[in-house]
Protein backbone atom coordinates (compact mmCIF):
# COMPACT_ATOMS: atom_id res chain seq x y z
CA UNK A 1 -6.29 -4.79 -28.73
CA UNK A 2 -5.31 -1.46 -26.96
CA UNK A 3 -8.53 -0.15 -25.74
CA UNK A 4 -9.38 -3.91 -24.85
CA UNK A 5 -6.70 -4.06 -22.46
CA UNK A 6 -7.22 -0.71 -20.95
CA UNK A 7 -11.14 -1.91 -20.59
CA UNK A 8 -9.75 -5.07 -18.58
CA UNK A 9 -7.37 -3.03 -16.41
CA UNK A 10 -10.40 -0.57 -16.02
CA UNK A 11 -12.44 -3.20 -14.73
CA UNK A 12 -10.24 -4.64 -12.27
CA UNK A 13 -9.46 -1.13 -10.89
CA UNK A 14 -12.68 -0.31 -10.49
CA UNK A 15 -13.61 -3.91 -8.52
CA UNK A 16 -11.35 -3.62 -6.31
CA UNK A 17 -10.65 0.03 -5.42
CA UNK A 18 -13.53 2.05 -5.94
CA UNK A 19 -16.90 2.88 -3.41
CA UNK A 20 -15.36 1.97 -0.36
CA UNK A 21 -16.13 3.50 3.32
CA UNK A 22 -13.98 3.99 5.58
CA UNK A 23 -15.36 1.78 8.28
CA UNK A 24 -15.04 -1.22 5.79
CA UNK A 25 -11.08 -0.16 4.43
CA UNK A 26 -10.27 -0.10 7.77
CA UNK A 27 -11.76 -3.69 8.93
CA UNK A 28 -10.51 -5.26 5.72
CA UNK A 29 -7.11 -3.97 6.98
CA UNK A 30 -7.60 -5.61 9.71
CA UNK A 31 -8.95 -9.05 8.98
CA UNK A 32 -6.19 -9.16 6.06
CA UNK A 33 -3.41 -8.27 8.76
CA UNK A 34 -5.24 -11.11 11.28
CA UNK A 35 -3.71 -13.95 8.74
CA UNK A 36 -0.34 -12.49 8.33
CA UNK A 37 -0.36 -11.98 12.11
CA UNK A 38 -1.08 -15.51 12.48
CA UNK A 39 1.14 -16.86 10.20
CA UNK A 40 3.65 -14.68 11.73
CA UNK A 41 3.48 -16.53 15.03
CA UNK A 42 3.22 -20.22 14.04
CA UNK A 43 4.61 -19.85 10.39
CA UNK A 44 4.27 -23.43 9.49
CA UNK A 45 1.60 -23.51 6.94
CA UNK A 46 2.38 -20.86 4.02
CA UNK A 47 -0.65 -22.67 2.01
CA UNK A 48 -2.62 -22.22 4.82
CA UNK A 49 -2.17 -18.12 5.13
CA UNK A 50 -2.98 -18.29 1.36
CA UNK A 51 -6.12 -19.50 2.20
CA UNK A 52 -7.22 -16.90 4.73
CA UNK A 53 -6.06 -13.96 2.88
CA UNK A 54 -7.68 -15.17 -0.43
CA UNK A 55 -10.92 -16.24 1.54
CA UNK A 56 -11.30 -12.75 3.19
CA UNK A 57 -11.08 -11.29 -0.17
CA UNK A 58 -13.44 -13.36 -1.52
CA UNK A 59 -16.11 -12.52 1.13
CA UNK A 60 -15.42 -9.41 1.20
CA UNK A 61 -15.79 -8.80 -2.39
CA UNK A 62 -18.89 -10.63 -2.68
CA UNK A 63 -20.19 -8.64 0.06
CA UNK A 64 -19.93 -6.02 -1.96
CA UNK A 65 -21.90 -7.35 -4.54
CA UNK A 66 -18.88 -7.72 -7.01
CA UNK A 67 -17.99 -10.19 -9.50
CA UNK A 68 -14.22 -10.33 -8.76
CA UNK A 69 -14.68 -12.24 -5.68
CA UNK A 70 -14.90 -15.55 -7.64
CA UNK A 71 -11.03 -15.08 -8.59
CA UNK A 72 -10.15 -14.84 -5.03
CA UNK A 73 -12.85 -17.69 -4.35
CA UNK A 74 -10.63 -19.99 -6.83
CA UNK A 75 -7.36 -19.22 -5.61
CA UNK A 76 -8.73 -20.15 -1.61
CA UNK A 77 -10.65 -23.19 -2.23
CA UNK A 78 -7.89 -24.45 -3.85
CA UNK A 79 -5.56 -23.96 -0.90
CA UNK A 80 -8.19 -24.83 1.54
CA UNK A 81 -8.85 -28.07 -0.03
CA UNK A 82 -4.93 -29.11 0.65
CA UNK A 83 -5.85 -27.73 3.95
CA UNK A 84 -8.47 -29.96 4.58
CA UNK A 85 -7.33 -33.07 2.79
CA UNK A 86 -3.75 -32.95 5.25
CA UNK A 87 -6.38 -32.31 8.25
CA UNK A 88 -8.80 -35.62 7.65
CA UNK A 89 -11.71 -32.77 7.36
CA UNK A 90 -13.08 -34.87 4.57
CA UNK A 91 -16.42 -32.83 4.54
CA UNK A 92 -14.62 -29.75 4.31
CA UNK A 93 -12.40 -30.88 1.20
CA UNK A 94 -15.72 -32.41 -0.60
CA UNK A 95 -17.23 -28.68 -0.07
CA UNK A 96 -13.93 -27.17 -1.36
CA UNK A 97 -13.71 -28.97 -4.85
CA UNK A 98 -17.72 -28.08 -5.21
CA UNK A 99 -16.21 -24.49 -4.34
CA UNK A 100 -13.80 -24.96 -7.22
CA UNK A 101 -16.63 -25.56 -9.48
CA UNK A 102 -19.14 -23.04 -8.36
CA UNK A 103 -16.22 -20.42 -8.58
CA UNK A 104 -16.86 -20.34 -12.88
CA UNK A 105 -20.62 -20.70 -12.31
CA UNK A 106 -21.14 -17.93 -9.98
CA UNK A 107 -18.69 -15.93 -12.47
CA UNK A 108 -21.12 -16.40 -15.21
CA UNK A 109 -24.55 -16.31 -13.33
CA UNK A 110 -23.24 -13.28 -11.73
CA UNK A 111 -22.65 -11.49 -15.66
CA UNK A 112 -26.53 -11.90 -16.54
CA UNK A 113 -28.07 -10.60 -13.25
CA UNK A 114 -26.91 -7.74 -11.56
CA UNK A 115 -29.64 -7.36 -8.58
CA UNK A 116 -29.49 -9.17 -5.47
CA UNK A 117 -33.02 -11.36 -4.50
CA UNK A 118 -34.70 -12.69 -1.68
CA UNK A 119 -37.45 -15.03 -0.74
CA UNK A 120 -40.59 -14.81 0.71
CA UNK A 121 -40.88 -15.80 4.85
CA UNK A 122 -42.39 -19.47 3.52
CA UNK A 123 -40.18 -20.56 1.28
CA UNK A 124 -37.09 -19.20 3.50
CA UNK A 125 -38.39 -21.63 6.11
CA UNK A 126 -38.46 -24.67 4.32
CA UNK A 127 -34.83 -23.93 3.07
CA UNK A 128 -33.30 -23.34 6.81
CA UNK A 129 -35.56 -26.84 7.52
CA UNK A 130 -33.74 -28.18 4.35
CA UNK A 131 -30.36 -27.83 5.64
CA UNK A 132 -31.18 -28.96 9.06
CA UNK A 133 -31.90 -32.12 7.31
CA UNK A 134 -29.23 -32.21 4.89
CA UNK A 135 -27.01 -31.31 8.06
CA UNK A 136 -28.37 -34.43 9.70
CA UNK A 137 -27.87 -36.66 6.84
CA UNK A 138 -24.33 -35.23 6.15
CA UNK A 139 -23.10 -36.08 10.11
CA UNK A 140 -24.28 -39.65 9.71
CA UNK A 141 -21.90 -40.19 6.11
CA UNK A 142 -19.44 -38.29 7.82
CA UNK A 143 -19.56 -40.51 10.87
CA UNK A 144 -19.38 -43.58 8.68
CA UNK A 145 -15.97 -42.56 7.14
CA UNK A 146 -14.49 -41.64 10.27
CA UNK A 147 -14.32 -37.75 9.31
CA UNK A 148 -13.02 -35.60 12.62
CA UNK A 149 -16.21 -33.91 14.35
CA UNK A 150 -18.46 -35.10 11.83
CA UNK A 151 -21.24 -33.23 13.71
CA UNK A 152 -19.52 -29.80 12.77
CA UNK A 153 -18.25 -30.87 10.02
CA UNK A 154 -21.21 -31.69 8.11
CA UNK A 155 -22.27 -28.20 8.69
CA UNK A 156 -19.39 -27.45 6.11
CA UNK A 157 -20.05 -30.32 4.10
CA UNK A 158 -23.68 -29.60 3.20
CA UNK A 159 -25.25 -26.44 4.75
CA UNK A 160 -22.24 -24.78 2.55
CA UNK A 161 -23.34 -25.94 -0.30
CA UNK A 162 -26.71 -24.26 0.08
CA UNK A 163 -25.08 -21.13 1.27
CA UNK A 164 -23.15 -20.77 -2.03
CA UNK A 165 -25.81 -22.01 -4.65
CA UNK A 166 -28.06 -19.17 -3.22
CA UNK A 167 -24.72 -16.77 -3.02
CA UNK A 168 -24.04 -17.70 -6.85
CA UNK A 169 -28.12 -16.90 -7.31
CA UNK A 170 -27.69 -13.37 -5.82
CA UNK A 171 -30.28 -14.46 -3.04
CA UNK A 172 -29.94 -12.14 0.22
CA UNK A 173 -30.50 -15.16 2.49
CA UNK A 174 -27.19 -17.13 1.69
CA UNK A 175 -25.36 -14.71 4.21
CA UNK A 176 -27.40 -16.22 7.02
CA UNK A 177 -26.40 -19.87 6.34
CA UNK A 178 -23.05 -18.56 5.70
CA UNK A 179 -23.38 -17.07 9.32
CA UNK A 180 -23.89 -20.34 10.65
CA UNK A 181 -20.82 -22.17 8.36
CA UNK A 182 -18.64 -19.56 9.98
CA UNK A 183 -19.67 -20.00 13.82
CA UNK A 184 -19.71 -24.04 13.17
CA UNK A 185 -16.40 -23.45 11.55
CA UNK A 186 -14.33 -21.51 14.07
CA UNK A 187 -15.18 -24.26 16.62
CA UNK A 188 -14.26 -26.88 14.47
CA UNK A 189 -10.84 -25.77 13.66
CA UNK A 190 -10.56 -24.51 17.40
CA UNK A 191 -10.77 -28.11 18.20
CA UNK A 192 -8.32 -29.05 15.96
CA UNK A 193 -6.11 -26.59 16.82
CA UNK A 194 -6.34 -27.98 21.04
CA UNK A 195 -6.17 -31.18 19.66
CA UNK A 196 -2.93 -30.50 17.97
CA UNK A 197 -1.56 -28.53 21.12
CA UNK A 198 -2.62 -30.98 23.60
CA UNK A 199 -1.00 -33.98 21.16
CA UNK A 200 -4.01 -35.68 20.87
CA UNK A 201 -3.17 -35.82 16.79
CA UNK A 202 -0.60 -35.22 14.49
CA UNK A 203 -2.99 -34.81 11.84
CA UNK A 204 -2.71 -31.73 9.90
CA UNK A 205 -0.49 -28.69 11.31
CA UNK A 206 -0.88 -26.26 14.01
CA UNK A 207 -0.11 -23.11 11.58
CA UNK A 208 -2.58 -24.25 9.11
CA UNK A 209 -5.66 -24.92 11.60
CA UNK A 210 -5.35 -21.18 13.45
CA UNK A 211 -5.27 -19.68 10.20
CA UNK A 212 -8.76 -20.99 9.63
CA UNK A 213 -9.96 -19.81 12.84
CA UNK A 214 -8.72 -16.45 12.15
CA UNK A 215 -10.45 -16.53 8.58
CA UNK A 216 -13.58 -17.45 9.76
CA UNK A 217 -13.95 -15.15 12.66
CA UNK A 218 -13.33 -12.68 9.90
CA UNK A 219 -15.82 -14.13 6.95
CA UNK A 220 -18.60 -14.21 10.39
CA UNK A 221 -17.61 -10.52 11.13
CA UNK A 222 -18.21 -10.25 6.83
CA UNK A 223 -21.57 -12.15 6.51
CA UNK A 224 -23.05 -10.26 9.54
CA UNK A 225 -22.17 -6.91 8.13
CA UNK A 226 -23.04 -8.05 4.51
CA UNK A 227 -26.88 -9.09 5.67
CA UNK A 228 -26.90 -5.14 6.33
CA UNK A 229 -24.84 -4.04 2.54
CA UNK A 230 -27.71 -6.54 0.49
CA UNK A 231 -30.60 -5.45 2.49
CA UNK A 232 -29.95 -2.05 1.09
CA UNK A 233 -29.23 -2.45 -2.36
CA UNK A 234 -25.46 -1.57 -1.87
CA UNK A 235 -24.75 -5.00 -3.63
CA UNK A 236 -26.63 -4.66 -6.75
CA UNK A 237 -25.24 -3.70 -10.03
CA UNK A 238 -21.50 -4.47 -8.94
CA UNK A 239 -21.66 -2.47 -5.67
CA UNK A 240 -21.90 0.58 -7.21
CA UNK A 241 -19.52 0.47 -9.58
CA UNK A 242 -21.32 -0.64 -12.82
CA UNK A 243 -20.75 2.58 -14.52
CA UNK A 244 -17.75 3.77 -13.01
């Protein structure tokens, strides 16, 4: 029982401490300090801060290739999906409970297969032409239940769910949808946020909508650099840390 316990603590260690560069300690600093910073200014939304600190860790740990990010995944989708729910983004809270479930998927996918994958230039076509479609078809159910920018928000609702069955698959290309969730993202919640300034709503909370634009600025910052980290094999067998 012993040496099982000391193989856990091992484990965790070694997830989240070891093969790190500089450059990335020092923007994970950053990002991290981004929530508290805005949670220090409007601090209205504790749940909400959750969310960005837990998502950044998620990103960044699946960045680096390592299984540990789906803990972090579990603990922000389910404070973004309270998020979401008090904000009427209803596409954004059906992507978050499909997030709760992927979370133990990925966990287990992610134990069999240790190298990251990627498609050939066909078949990565007719997936970005997939979401278009699905993007299309999400902003018209969206629209029909009165969802708040259903046009962005569909990008959430469905292009999402691509991004993170290829993520849980270890394919390299889920970082470029994801690039696109984040940029659709921070000017969805930007919008909230004026709407909420200008009193245009009283929807959801002021606190809780800038901490999502500060999270995903930082998970756009994290899939651009992590195109670069899976590209070159960084991510596979743990990051690095398989036999450490």
């Amino acid at each position: 029982m012993g040496s099982e316990s000391t193989g856990i603590f091992h484990w965790i260690y070694v997830q989240l401490f070891a093969n790190w560069k500089k450059f990335e300690v020092i923007y994970i600093s950053i990002l991290i300090l981004l929530q508290f910073a805005v949670y220090a200014i409007v601090p209205d939304s504790l749940i909400g801060m959750v969310s960005g600190v837990a998502g950044v860790l998620c990103l960044i740990y699946g960045m680096k290739g390592r299984k540990i990010n789906f803990i972090f995944g579990l603990i922000q989708c389910l404070a973004m999906a309270y998020v979401a729910w008090i904000s009427h983004a209803y596409g954004s809270f059906a992507m978050d409970i499909v997030y709760v479930i992927s979370q133990p998927i990925g966990w287990l996918m992610w134990g069999h297969d240790e190298a990251t994958h990627s498609f050939s230039k066909t078949i990565r076509n007719w997936i970005f032409l997939g979401a278009f479609i699905a993007w299309a078809i999400g902003w018209w159910i969206l629209s029909i239940i009165h969802g708040q920018l259903p046009y962005l928000d569909s990008i959430n609702f469905v292009v999402s769910i691509i991004a993170q069955t290829l993520h849980i698959l270890k394919y390299k290309e889920n970082w470029s949808l994801w690039i696109i969730v984040n940029s659709a993202n921070i000017i969805y919640w930007a919008a909230l946020a004026y709407q909420t300034i200008a009193g245009y709503t009283n929807i959801g909370n002021l606190g809780a909508n800038l901490s999502q634009i500060a999270l995903q600025a930082a998970l756009l910052f994290n899939s651009i650099y992590a195109i670069k980290v899976w590209g070159s094999g960084e991510a596979d067998n743990e990051g690095g840390t398989k036999n450490a």
